[in-house]
Protein backbone atom coordinates (compact mmCIF):
# COMPACT_ATOMS: atom_id res chain seq x y z
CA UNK A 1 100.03 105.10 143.89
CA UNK A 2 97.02 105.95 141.76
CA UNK A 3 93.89 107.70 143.13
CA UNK A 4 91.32 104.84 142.35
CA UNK A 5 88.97 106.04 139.30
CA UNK A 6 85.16 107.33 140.08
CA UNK A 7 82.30 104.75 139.82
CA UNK A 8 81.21 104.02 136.18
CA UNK A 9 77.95 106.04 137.41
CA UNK A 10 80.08 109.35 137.92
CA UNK A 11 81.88 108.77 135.02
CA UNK A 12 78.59 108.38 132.89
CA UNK A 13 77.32 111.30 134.78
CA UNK A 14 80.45 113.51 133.49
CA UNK A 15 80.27 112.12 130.08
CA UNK A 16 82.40 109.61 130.04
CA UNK A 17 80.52 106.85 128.30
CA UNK A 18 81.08 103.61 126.83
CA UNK A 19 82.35 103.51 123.65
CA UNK A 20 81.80 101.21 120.22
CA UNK A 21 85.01 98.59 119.80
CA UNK A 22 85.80 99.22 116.51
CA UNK A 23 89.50 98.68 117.13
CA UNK A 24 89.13 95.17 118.17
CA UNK A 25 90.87 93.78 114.66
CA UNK A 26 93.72 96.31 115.34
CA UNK A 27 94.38 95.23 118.73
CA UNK A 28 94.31 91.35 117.79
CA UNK A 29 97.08 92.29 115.03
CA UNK A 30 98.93 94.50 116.89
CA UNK A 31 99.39 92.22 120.07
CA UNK A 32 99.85 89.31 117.72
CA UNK A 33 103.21 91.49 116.43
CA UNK A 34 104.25 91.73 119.84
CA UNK A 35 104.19 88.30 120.57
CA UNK A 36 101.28 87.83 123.05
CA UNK A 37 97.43 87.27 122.48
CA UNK A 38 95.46 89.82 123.47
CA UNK A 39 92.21 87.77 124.05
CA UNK A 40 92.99 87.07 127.84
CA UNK A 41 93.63 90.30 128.58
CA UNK A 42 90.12 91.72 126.92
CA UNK A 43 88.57 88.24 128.90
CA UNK A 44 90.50 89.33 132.45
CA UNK A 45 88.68 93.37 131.97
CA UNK A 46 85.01 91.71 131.47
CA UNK A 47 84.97 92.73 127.99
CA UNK A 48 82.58 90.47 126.02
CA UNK A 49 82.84 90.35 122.00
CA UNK A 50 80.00 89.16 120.04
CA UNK A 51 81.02 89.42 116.36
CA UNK A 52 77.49 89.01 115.03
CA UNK A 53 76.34 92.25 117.04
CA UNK A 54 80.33 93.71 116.90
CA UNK A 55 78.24 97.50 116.67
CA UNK A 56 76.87 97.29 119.90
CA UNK A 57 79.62 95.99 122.02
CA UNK A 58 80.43 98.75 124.15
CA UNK A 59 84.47 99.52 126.23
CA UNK A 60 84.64 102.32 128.53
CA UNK A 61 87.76 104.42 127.20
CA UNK A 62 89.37 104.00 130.21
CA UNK A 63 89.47 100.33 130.44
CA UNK A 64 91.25 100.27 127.00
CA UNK A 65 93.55 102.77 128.27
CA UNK A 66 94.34 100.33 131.42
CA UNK A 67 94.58 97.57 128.13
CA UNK A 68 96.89 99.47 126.62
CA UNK A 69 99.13 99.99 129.32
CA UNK A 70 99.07 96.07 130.10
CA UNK A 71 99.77 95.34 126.68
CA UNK A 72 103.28 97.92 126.44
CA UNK A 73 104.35 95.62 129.63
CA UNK A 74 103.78 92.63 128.02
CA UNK A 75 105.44 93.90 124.42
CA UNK A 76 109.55 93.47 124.03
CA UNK A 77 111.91 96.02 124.22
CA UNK A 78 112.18 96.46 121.29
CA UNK A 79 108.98 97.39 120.40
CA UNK A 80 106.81 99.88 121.61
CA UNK A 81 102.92 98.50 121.40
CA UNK A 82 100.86 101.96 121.00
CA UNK A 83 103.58 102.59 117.53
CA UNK A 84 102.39 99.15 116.64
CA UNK A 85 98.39 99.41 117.13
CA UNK A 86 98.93 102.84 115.30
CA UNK A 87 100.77 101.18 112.26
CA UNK A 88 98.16 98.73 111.97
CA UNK A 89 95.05 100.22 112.54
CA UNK A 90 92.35 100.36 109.98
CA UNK A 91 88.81 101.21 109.44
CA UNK A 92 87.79 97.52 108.75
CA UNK A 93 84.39 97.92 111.09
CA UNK A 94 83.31 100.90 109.43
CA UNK A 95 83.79 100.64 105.48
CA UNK A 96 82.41 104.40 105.11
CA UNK A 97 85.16 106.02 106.97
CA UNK A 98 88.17 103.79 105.28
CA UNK A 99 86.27 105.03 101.66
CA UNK A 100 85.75 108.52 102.96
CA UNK A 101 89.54 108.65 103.94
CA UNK A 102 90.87 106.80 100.69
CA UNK A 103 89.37 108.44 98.64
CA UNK A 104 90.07 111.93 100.13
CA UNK A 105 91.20 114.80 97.06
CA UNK A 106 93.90 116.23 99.59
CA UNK A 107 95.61 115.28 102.92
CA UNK A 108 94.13 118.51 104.40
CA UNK A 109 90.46 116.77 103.96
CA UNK A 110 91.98 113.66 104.89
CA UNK A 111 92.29 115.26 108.08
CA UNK A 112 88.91 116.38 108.40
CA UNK A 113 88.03 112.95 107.38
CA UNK A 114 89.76 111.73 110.68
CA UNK A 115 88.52 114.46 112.84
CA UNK A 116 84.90 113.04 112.26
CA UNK A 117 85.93 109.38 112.45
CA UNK A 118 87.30 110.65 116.21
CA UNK A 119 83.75 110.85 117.30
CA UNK A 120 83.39 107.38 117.01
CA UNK A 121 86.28 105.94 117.60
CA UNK A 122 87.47 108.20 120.17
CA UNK A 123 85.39 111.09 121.45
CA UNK A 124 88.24 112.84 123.40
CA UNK A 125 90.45 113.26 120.42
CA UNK A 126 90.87 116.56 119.53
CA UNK A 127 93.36 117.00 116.10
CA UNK A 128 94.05 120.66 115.28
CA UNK A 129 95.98 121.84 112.17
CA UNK A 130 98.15 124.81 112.62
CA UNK A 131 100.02 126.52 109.30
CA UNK A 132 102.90 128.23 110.25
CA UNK A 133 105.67 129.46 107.38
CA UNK A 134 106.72 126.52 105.60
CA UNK A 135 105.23 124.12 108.30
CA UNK A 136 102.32 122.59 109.42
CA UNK A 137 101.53 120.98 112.93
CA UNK A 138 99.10 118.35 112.90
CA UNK A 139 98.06 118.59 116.85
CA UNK A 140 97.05 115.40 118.96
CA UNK A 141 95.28 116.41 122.22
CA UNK A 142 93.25 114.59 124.60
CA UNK A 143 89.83 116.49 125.80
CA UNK A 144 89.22 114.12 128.99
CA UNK A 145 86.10 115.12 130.38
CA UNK A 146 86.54 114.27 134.08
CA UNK A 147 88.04 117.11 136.49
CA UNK A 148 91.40 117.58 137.57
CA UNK A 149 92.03 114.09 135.65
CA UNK A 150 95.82 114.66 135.93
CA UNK A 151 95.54 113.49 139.82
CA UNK A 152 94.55 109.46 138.61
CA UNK A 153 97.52 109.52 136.70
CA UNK A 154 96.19 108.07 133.63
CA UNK A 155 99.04 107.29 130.88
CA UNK A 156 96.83 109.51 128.04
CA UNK A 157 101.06 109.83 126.75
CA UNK A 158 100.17 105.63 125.69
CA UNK A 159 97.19 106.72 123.43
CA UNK A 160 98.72 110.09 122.05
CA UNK A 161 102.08 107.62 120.39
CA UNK A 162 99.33 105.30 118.86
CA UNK A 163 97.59 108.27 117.54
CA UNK A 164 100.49 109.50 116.47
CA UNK A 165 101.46 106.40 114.71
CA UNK A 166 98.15 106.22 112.79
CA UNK A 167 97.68 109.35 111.43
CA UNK A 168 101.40 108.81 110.63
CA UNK A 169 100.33 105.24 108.83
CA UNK A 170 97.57 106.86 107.03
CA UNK A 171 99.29 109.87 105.49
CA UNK A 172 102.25 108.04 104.01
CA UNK A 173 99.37 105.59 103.08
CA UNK A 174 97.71 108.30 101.20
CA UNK A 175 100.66 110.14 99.33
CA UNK A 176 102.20 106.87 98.68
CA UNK A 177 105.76 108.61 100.47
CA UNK A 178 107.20 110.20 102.91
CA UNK A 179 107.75 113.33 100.91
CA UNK A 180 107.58 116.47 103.14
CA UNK A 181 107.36 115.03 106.88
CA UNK A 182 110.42 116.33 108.45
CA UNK A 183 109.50 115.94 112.36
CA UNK A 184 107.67 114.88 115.36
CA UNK A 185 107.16 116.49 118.35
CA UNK A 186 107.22 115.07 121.86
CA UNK A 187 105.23 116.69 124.55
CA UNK A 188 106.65 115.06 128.09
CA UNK A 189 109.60 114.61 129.11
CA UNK A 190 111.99 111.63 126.63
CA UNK A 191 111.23 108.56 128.10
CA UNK A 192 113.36 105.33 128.28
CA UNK A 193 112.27 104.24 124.65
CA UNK A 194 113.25 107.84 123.36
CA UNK A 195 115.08 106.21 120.27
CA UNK A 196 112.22 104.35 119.27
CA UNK A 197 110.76 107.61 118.10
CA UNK A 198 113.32 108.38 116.04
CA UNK A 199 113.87 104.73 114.27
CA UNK A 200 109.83 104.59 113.87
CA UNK A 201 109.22 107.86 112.09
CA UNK A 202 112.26 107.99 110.77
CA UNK A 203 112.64 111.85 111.42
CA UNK A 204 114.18 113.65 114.43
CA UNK A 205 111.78 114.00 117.74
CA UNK A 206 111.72 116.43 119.68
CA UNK A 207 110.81 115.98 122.84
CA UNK A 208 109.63 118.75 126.00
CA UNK A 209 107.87 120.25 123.03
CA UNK A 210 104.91 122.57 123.33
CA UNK A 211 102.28 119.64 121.70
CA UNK A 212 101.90 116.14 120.53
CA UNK A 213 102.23 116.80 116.74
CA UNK A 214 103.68 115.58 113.13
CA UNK A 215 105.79 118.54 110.93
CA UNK A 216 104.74 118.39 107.71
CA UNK A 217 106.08 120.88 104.91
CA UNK A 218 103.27 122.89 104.29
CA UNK A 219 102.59 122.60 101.13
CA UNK A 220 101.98 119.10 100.94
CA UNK A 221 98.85 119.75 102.58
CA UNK A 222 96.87 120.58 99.58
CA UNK A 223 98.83 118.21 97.16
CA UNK A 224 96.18 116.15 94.99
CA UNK A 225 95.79 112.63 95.91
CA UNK A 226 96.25 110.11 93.29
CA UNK A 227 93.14 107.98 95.11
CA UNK A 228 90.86 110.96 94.31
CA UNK A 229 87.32 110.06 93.50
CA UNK A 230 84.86 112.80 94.10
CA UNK A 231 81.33 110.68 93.52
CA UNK A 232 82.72 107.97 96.22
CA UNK A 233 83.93 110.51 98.52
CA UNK A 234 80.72 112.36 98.83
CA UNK A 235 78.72 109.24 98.91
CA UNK A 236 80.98 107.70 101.77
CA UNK A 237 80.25 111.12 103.15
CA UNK A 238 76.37 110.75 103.54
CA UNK A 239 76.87 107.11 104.99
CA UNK A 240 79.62 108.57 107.49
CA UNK A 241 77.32 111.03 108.86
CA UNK A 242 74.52 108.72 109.23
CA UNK A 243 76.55 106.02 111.49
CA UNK A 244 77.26 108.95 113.09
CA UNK A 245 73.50 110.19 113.95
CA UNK A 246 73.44 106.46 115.01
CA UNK A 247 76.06 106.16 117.19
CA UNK A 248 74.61 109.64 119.13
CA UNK A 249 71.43 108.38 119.64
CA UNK A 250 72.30 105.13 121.24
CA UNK A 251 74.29 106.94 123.28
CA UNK A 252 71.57 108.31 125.00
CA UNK A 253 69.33 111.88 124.69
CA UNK A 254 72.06 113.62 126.56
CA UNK A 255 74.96 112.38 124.26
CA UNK A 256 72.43 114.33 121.58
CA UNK A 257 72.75 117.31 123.15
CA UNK A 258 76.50 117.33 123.81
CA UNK A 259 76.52 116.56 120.10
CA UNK A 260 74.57 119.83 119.25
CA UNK A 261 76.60 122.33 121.63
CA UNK A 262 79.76 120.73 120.40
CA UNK A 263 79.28 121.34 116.86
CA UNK A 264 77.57 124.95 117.65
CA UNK A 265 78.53 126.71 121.03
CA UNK A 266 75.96 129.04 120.73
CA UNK A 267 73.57 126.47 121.78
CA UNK A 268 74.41 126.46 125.51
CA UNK A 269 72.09 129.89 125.40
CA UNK A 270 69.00 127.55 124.92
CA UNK A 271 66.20 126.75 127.68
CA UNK A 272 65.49 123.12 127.83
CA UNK A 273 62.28 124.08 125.73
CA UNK A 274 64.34 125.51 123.12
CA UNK A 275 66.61 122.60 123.12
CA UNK A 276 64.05 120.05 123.11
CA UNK A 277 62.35 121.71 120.12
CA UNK A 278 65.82 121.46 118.56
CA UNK A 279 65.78 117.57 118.85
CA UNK A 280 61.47 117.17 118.40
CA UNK A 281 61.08 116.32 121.59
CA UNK A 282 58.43 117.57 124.16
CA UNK A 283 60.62 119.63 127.12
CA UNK A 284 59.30 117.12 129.55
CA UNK A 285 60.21 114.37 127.58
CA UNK A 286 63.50 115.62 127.12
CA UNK A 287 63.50 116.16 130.97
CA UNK A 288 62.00 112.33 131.59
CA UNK A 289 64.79 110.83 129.20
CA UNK A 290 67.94 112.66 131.00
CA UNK A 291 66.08 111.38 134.19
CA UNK A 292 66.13 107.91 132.99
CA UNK A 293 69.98 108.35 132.13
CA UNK A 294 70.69 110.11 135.63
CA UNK A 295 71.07 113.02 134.16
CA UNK A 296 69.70 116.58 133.68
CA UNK A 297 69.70 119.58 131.52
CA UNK A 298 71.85 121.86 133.92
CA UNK A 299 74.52 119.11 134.52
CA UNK A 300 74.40 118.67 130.44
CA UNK A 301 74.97 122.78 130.33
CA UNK A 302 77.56 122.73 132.76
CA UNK A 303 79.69 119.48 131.43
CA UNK A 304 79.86 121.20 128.00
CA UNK A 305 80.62 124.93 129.45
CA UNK A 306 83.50 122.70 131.26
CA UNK A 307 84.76 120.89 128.59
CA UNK A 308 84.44 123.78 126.25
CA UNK A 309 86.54 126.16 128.57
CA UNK A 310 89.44 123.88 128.84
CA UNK A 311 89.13 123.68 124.62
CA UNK A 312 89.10 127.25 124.05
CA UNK A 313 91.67 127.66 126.58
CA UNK A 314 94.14 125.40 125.12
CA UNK A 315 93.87 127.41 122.46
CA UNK A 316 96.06 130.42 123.39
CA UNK A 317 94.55 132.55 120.40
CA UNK A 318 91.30 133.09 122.36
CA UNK A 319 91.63 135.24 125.73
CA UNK A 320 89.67 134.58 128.98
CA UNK A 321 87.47 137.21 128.52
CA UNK A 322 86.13 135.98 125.51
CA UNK A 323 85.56 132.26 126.72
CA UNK A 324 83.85 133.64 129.79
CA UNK A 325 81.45 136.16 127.57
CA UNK A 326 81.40 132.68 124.81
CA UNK A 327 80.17 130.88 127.67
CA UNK A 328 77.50 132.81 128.84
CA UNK A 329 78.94 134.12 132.31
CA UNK A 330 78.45 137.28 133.48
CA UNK A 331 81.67 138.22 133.30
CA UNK A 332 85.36 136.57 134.60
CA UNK A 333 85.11 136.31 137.65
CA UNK A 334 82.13 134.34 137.43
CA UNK A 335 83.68 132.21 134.90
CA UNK A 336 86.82 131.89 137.40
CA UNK A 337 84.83 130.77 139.80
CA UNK A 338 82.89 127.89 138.05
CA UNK A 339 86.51 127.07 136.53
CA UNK A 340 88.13 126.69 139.90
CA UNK A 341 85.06 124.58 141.38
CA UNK A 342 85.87 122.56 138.42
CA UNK A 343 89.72 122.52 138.01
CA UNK A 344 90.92 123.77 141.28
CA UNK A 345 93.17 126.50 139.56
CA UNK A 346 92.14 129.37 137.56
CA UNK A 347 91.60 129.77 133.87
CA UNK A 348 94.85 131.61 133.39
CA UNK A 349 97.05 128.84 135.81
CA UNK A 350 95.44 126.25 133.79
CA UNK A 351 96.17 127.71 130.49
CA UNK A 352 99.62 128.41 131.92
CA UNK A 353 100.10 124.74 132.87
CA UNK A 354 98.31 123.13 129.85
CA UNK A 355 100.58 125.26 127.13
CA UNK A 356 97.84 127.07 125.69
């Protein structure tokens, strides 16, 4: 049995926040190819959808996981429902990203393009690009920030196929082929529905593989795109990274600062003054406003030096030494001993067990 989920009031306090349904259209299609209707499903979970105000209907991401894991019971055999959400996803709620993307010079900004639609459609996504030889690995990872998540048993593997699927979708979308993907990699073990890999990408899977990832042929990387247009691309661009600034601040004044450290690491240096003057804000406001959102500046410090550590570390070309010394700790041991209050292991075990 699963170990029953924190209250939504730890979760919040951790950073796990509600998040916009953008992906409403995609799951309506995508259950609708499956043969059910997703509607009482979204109606049994409490979710209310209000078309007119569609931008401020909130989901916590872990109620669509517990969707998504309804909706693969309730999808034949044949099919396997995140592969099918993936295929059919599309930007339709936010016309700047689907220009942005379209309209991309390259797949290699393409990517980029998708690494900053993440932040609003999924904040835990984390897509890495590694070049190796003739290859390329487009990474799919999963940055939950809740400790030791692995003991609730949550089936991240559901989200990480649709992922898969989409960024699949989009790139033959894009090229207009399927000139130069030769693979797919499987992290956990093959499951039941191993085949389905196979017959959906039409390439060969491997499976126990070090990451969730797509081969590509290098080269096709920087390929131009026929859909090219550099005045709509950097206008879509602007608009993009102002539903962004949005979408932070109605998170909340602590989502802000996450924001910040995320982008530059550096940050987590700062005194509340410092970081208050960063976002024109008086330091007791700043103080006042995490208040109000049950929050403070230390926990804010200490979720990002968290969630940063398990980053860096998942990224074997960084050592321990330099995440503890990135993070601001005196030295390792006192980084091992924030990491095991928080994890339960120690950096290296973790970075052992994680692949990094």
């Amino acid at each position: 049995m699963r170990i029953p989920l924190p209250s939504a009031a730890v979760l919040e306090a951790v950073g796990i926040k509600p998040i916009p349904l953008f992906m409403l259209s995609s799951w309506i299609k995508a259950s609708a190819k499956c043969g059910f209707n997703v509607q009482t499903l979204f109606k049994e979970a409490g979710v209310k959808i209000d078309l007119i105000r569609l931008e401020d209907a909130r989901v916590s991401p872990l109620q669509l996981i517990s969707l998504l894991e309804q909706c693969v019971a309730l999808t034949p055999p044949d099919k396997h429902f995140p592969f099918v959400l993936g295929d059919t996803f599309a930007f339709e709620s936010l016309p700047e990203f689907e220009t942005l993307l379209t309209t991309s010079p390259t797949l290699r900004e393409a990517l980029r393009v998708a690494d900053l639609a993440r932040q609003v459609v999924l904040p835990w996504l984390k897509l890495e690009v590694k070049e190796e030889g003739d290859l390329a690995r487009v990474i799919v990872g999963l940055d939950v920030p809740l400790p030791n998540f692995e003991r609730y048993g949550l089936p991240l593997h559901l989200v990480t196929d649709a992922i898969l699927a989409c960024i699949r979708k989009f790139g033959r979308s894009l090229q207009g082929s399927d000139e130069g993907f030769v693979g797919v990699w499987v992290k956990r073990d093959p499951p039941p529905n191993a085949a389905q890999f196979e017959s959906f990408f039409g390439v060969p899977a491997r499976f126990n593989a070090p990451s969730d990832a797509l081969i590509f042929e290098r080269r096709i990387l920087d390929l131009p795109l026929e859909g090219a247009f550099p005045a709509l691309h950097e206008q879509a661009q602007f608009l993009a990274e102002q539903r962004l600034g949005k979408e932070v601040k109605r998170q909340g004044v602590a989502a802000e600062v996450e924001s910040l450290i995320s982008r530059d690491p550096a940050l987590l240096a700062l005194g509340v003054e410092d970081m208050a003057d960063r976002l024109g804000l008086h330091p007791r406001t700043l103080q006042r406003r995490l208040k109000e959102e049950g929050d403070s500046y230390l926990h804010v410090q200490a979720r990002m030096r968290h969630r940063l550590a398990c980053q860096w570390l998942r990224d074997g070309d960084v050592t321990i030494d330099d995440i503890s010394a990135r993070l601001g700790f005196s030295d390792r041991r006192a980084f091992t001993a924030a990491f095991k209050r928080w994890e339960g292991t120690t950096p290296s075990a973790w970075r052992e067990r994680e692949g990094g």
